[in-house]
N, C-alpha and C. Protein backbone atom coordinates (compact mmCIF):
# COMPACT_ATOMS: atom_id res chain seq x y z
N UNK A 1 0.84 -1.18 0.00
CA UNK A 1 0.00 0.00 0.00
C UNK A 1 0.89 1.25 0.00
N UNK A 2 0.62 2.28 -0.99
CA UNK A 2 1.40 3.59 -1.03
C UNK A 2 1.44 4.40 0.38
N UNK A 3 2.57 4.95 0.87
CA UNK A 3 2.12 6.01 2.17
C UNK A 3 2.76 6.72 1.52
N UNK A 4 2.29 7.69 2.97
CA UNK A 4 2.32 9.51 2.44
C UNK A 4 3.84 9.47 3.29
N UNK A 5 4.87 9.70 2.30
CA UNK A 5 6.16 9.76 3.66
C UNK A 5 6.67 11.62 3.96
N UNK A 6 6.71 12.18 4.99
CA UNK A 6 7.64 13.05 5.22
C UNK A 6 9.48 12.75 5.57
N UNK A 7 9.74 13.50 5.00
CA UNK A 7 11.39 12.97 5.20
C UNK A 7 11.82 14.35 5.54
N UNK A 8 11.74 14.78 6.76
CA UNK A 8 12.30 16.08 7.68
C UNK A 8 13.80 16.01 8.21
N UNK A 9 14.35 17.29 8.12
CA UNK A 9 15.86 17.18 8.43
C UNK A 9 16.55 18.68 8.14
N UNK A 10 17.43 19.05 8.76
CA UNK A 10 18.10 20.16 9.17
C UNK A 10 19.40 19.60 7.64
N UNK A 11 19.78 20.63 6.73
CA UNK A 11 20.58 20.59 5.84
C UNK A 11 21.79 20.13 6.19
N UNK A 12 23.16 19.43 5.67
CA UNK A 12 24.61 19.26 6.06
C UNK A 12 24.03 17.87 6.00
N UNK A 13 24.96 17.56 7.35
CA UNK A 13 25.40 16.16 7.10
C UNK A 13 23.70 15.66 7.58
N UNK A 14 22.97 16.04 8.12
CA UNK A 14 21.16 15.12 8.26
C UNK A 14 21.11 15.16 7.23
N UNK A 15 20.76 16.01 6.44
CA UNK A 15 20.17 15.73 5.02
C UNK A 15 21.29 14.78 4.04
N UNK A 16 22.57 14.87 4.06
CA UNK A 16 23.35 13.55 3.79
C UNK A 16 22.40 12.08 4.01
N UNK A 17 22.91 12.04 5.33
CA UNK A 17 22.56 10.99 5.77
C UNK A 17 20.99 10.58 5.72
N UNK A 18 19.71 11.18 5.26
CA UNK A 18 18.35 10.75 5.12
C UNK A 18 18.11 10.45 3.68
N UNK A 19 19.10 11.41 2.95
CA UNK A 19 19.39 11.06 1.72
C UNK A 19 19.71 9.92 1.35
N UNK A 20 20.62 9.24 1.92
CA UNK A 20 20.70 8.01 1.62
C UNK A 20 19.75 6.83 2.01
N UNK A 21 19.20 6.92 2.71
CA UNK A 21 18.09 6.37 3.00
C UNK A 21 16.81 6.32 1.96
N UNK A 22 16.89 7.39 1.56
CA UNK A 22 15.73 8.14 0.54
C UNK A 22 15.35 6.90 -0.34
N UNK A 23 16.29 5.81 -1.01
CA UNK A 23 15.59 5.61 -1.78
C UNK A 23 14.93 4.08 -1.24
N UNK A 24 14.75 3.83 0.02
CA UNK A 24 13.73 2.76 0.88
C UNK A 24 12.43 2.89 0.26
N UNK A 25 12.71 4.24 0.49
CA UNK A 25 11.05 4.63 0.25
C UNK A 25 10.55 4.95 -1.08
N UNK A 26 11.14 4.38 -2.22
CA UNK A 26 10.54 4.43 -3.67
C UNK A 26 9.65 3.54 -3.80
N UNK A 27 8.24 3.89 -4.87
CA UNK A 27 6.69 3.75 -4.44
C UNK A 27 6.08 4.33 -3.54
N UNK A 28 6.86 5.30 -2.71
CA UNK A 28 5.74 6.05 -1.97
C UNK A 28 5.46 7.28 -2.27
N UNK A 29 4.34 8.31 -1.97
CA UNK A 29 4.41 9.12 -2.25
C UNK A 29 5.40 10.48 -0.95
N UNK A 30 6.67 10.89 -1.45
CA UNK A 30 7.65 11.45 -0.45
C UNK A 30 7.75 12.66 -0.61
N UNK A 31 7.78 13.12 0.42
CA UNK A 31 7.80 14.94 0.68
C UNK A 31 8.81 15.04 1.49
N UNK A 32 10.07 16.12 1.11
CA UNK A 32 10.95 16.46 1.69
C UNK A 32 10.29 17.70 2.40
N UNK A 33 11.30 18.03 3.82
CA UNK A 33 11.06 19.48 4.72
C UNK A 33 12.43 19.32 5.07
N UNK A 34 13.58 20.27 4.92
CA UNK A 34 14.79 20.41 5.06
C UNK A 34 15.15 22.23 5.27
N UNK A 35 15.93 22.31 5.91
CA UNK A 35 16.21 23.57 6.41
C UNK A 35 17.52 24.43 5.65
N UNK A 36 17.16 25.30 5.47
CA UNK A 36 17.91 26.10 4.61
C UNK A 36 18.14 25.72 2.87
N UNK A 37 17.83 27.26 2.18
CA UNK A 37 17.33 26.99 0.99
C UNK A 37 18.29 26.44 0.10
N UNK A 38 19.28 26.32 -0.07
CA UNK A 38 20.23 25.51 -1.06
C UNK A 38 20.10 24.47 -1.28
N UNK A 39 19.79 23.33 -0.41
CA UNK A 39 19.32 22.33 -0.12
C UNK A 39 18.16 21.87 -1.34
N UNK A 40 17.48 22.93 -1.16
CA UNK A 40 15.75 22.27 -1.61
C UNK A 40 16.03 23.17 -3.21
N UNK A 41 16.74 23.91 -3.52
CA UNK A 41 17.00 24.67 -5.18
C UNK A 41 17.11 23.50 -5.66
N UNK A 42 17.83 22.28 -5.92
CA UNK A 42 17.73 21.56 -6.52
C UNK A 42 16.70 20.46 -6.85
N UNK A 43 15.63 20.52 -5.83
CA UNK A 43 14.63 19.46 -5.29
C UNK A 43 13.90 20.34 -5.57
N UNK A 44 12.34 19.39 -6.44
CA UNK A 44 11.44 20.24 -6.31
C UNK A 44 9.80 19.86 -5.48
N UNK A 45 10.46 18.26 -4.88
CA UNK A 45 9.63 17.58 -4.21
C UNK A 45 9.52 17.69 -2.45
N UNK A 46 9.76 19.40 -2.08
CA UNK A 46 9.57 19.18 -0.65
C UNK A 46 9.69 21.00 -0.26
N UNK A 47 9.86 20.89 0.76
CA UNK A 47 9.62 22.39 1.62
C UNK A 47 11.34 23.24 1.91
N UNK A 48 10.99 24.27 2.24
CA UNK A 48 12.34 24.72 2.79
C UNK A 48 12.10 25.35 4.21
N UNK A 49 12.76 25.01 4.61
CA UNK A 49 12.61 25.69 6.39
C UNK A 49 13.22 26.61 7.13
N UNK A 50 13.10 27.21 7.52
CA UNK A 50 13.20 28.65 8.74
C UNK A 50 14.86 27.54 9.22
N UNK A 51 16.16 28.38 8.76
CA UNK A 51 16.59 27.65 9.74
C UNK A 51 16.94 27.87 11.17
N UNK A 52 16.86 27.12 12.14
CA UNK A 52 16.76 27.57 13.56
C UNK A 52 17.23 25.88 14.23
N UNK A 53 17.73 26.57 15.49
CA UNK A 53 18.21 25.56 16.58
C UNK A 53 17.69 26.29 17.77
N UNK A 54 18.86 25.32 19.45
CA UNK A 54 18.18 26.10 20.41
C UNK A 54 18.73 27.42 20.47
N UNK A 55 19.37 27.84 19.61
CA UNK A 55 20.21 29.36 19.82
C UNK A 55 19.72 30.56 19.37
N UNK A 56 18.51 29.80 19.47
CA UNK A 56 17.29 31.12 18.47
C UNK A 56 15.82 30.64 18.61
N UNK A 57 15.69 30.94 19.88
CA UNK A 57 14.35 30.71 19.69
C UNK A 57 12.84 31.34 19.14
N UNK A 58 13.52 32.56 18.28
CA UNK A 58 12.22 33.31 18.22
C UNK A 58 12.22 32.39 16.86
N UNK A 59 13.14 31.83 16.17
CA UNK A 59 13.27 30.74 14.90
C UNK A 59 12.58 30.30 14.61
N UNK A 60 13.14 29.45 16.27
CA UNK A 60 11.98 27.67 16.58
C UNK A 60 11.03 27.90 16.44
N UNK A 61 10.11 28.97 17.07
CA UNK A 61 8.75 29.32 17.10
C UNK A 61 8.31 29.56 15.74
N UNK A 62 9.07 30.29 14.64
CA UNK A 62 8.22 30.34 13.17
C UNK A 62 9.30 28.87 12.71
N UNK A 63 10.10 27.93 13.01
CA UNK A 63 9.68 26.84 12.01
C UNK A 63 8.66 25.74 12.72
N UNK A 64 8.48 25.82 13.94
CA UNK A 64 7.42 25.10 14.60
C UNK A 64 5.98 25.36 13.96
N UNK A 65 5.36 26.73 13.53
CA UNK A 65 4.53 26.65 12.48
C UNK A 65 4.42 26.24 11.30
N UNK A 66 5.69 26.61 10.49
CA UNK A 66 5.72 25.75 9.59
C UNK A 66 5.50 24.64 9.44
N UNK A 67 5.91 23.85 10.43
CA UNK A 67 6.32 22.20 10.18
C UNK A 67 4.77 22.00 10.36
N UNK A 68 4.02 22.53 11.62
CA UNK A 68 2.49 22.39 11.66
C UNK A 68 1.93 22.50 10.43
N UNK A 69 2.24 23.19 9.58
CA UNK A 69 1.51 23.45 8.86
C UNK A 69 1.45 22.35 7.37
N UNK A 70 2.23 21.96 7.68
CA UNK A 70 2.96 21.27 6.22
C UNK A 70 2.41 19.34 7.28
N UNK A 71 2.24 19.00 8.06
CA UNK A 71 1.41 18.34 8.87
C UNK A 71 0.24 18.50 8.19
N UNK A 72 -0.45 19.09 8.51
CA UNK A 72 -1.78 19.49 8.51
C UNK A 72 -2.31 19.23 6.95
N UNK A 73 -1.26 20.06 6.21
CA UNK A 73 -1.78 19.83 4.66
C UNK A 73 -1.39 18.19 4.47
N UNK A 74 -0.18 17.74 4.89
CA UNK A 74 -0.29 16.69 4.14
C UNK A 74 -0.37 15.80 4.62
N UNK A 75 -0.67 15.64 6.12
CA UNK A 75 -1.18 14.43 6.80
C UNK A 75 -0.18 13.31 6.38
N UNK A 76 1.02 13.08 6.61
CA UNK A 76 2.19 11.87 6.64
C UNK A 76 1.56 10.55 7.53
N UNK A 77 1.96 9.62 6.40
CA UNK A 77 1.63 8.24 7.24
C UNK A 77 3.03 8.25 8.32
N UNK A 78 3.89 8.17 7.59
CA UNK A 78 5.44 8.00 8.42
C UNK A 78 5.69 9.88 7.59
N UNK A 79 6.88 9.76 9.04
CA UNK A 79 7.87 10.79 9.24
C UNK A 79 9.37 10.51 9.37
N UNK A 80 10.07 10.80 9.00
CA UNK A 80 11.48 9.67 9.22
C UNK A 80 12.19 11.08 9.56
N UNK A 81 13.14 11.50 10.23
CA UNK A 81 13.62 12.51 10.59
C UNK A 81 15.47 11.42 11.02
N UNK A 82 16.33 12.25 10.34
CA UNK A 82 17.78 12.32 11.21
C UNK A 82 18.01 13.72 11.93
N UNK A 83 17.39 14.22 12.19
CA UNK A 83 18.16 15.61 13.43
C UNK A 83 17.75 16.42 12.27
N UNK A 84 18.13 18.02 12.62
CA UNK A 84 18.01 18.21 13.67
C UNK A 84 16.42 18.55 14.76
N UNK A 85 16.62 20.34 15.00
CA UNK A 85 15.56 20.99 15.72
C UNK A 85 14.27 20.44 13.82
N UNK A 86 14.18 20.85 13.31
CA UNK A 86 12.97 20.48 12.20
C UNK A 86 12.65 18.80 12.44
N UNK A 87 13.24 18.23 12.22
CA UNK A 87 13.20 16.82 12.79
C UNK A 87 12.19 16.46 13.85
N UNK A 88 12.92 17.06 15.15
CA UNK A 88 12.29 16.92 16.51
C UNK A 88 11.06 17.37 16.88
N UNK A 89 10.90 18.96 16.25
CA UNK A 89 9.68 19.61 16.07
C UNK A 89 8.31 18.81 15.18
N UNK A 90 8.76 17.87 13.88
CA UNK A 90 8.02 17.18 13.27
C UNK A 90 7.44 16.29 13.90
N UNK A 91 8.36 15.40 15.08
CA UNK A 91 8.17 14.27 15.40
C UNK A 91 7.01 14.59 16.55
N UNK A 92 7.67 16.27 17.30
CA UNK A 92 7.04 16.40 18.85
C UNK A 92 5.30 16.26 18.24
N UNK A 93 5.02 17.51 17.12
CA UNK A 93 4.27 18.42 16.42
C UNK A 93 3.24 17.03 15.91
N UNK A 94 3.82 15.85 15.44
CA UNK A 94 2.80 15.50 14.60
C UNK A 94 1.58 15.00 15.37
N UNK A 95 1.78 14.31 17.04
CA UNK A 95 0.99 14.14 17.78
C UNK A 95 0.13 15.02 18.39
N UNK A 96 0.68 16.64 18.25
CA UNK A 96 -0.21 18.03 19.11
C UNK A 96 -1.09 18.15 17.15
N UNK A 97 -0.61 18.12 16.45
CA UNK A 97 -2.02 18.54 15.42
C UNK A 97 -2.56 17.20 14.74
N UNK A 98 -2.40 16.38 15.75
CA UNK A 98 -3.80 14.98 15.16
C UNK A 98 -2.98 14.09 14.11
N UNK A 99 -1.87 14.31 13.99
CA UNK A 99 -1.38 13.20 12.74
C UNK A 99 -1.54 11.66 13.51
N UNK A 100 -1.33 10.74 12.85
CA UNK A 100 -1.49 9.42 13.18
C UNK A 100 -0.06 9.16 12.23
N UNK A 101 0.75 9.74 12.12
CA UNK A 101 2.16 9.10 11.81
C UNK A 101 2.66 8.12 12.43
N UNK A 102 3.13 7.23 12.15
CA UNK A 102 4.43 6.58 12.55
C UNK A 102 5.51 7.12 12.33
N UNK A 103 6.47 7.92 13.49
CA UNK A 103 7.39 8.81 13.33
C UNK A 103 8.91 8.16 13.85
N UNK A 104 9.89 7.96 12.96
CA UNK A 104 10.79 7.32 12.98
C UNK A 104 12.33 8.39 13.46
N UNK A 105 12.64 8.46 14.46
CA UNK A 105 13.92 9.16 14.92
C UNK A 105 15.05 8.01 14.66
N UNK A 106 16.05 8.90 13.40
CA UNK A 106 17.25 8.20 13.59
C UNK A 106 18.33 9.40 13.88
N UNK A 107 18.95 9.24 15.00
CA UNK A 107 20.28 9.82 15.50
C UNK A 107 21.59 9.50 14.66
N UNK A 108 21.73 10.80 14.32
CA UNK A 108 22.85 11.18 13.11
C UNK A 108 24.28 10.37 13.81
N UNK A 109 24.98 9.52 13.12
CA UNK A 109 26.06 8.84 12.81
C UNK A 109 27.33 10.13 13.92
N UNK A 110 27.28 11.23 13.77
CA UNK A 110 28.07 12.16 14.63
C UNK A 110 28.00 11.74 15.97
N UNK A 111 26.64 11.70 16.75
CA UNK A 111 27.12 11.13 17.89
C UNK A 111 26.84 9.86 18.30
N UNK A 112 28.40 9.67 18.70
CA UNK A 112 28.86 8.31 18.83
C UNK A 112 29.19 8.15 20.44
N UNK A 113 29.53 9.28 20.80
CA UNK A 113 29.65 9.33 22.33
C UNK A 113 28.22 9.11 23.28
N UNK A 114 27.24 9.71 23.23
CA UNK A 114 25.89 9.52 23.42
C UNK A 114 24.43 10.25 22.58
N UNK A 115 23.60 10.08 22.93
CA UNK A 115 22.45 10.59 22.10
C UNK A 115 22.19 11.96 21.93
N UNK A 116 22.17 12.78 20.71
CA UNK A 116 21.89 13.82 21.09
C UNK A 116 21.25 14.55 21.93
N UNK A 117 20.73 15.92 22.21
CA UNK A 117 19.86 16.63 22.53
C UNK A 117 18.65 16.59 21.82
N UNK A 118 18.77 16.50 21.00
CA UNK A 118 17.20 16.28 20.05
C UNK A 118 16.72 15.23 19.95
N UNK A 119 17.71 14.06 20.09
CA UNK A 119 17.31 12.41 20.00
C UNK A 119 17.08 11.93 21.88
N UNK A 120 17.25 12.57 22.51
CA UNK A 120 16.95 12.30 24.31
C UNK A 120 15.52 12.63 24.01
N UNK A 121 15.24 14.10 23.29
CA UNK A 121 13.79 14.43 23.52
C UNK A 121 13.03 13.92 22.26
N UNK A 122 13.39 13.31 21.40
CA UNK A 122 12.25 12.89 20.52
C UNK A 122 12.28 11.47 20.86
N UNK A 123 12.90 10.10 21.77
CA UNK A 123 12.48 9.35 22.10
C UNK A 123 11.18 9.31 22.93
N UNK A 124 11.29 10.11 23.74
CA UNK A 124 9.81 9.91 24.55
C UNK A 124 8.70 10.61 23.23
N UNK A 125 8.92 10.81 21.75
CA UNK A 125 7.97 11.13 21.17
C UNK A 125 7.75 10.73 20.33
N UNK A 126 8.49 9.58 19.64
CA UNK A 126 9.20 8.70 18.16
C UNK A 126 8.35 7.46 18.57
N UNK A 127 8.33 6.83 17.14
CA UNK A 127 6.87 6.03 17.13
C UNK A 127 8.67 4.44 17.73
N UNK A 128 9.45 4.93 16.80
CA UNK A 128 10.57 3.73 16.73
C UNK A 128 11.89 5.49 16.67
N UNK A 129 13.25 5.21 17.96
CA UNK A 129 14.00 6.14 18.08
C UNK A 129 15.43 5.46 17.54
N UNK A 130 16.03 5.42 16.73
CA UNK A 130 17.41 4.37 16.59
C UNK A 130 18.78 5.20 16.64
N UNK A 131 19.82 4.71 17.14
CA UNK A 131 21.01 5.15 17.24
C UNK A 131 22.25 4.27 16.04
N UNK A 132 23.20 5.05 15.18
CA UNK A 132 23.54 4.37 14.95
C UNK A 132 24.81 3.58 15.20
N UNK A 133 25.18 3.63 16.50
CA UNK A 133 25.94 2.99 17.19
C UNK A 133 25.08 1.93 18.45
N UNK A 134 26.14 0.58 17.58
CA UNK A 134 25.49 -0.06 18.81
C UNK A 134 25.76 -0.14 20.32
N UNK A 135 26.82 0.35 20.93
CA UNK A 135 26.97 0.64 22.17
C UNK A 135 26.13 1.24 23.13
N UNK A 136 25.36 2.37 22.20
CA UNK A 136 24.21 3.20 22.46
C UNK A 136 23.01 3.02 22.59
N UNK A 137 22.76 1.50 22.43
CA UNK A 137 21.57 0.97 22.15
C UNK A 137 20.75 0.80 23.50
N UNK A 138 19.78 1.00 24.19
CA UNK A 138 19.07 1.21 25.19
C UNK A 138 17.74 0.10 25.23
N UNK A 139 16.80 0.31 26.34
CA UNK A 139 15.59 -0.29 25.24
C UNK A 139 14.90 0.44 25.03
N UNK A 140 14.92 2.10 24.97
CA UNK A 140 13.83 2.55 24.30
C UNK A 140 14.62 3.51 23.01
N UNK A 141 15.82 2.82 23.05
CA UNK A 141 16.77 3.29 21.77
C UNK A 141 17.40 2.29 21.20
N UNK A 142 16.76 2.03 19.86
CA UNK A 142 17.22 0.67 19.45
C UNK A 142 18.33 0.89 18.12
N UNK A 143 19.81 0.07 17.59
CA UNK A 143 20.68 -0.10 16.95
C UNK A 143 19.93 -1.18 15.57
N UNK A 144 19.77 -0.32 14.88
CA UNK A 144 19.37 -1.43 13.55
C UNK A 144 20.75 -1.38 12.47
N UNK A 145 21.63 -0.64 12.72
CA UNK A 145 22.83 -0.32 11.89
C UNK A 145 22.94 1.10 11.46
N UNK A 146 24.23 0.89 11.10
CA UNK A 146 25.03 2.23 10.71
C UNK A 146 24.35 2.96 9.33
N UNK A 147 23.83 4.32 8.98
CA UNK A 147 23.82 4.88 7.62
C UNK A 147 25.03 5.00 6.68
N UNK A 148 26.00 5.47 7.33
CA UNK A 148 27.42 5.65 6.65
C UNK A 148 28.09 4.25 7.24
């Protein structure tokens, strides 16, 4: 059966790394949301985002609408997010405006020492949260393998 996929992610090395992933999901219908516009000039299948972290929060607050909003229109079966703040906001966001996603947190290949800041708080909100180190593996943070 076709789903509606969002594939959310902060530009650099997230969008690397979801990129490669990207093509799991051929046959579905996929919508990129990625942050900062260079990124998405070449793509004409997704959004561009406010970029913002925690070092700006008047940011967070206009890409936190955004991401609502782009929810709302397109109602995602799955959400697959590698980091960052757009990611987390998708994952927190899709449960406060009614989505029924299955929202997939994978923690970017960078940290290897422990889980990010964005991947601590989108486990308690991720349908499935994965790390890709297995040392890191928890039980409510599970190791399915490495992206890179």
């Amino acid at each position: 059966m076709k789903k509606k996929i969002l594939l959310v992610c902060s530009n650099g090395g997230h969008y690397v790394q979801l990129s490669i992933l990207a093509s799991a999901f051929s046959g579905h219908d996929v919508v990129w949301a990625v942050s900062g516009t260079d990124t998405l000039l070449a793509r004409k299948d997704g959004y561009c985002l406010i970029e913002a972290n925690k070092t700006t929060p008047i940011k967070v607050v206009g890409l936190a609408f955004q991401i609502s909003r782009i929810l709302i229109a397109k109602r995602p079966d799955v959400i697959v997010s590698t980091g960052a703040a757009p990611g987390l906001l998708a994952v927190a966001l899709s449960r406060l405006v009614g989505a029924k996603a299955k929202t997939i947190w994978i923690d970017s290949i960078a940290n290897s020492a422990r889980l990010s800041l964005s991947g601590r708080i989108a486990r308690h909100f991720a349908s499935e949260t994965l790390t890709q180190w297995r040392h890191l593996e928890t039980p409510t943070v599970r190791y399915w393998g490495a992206v890179l």
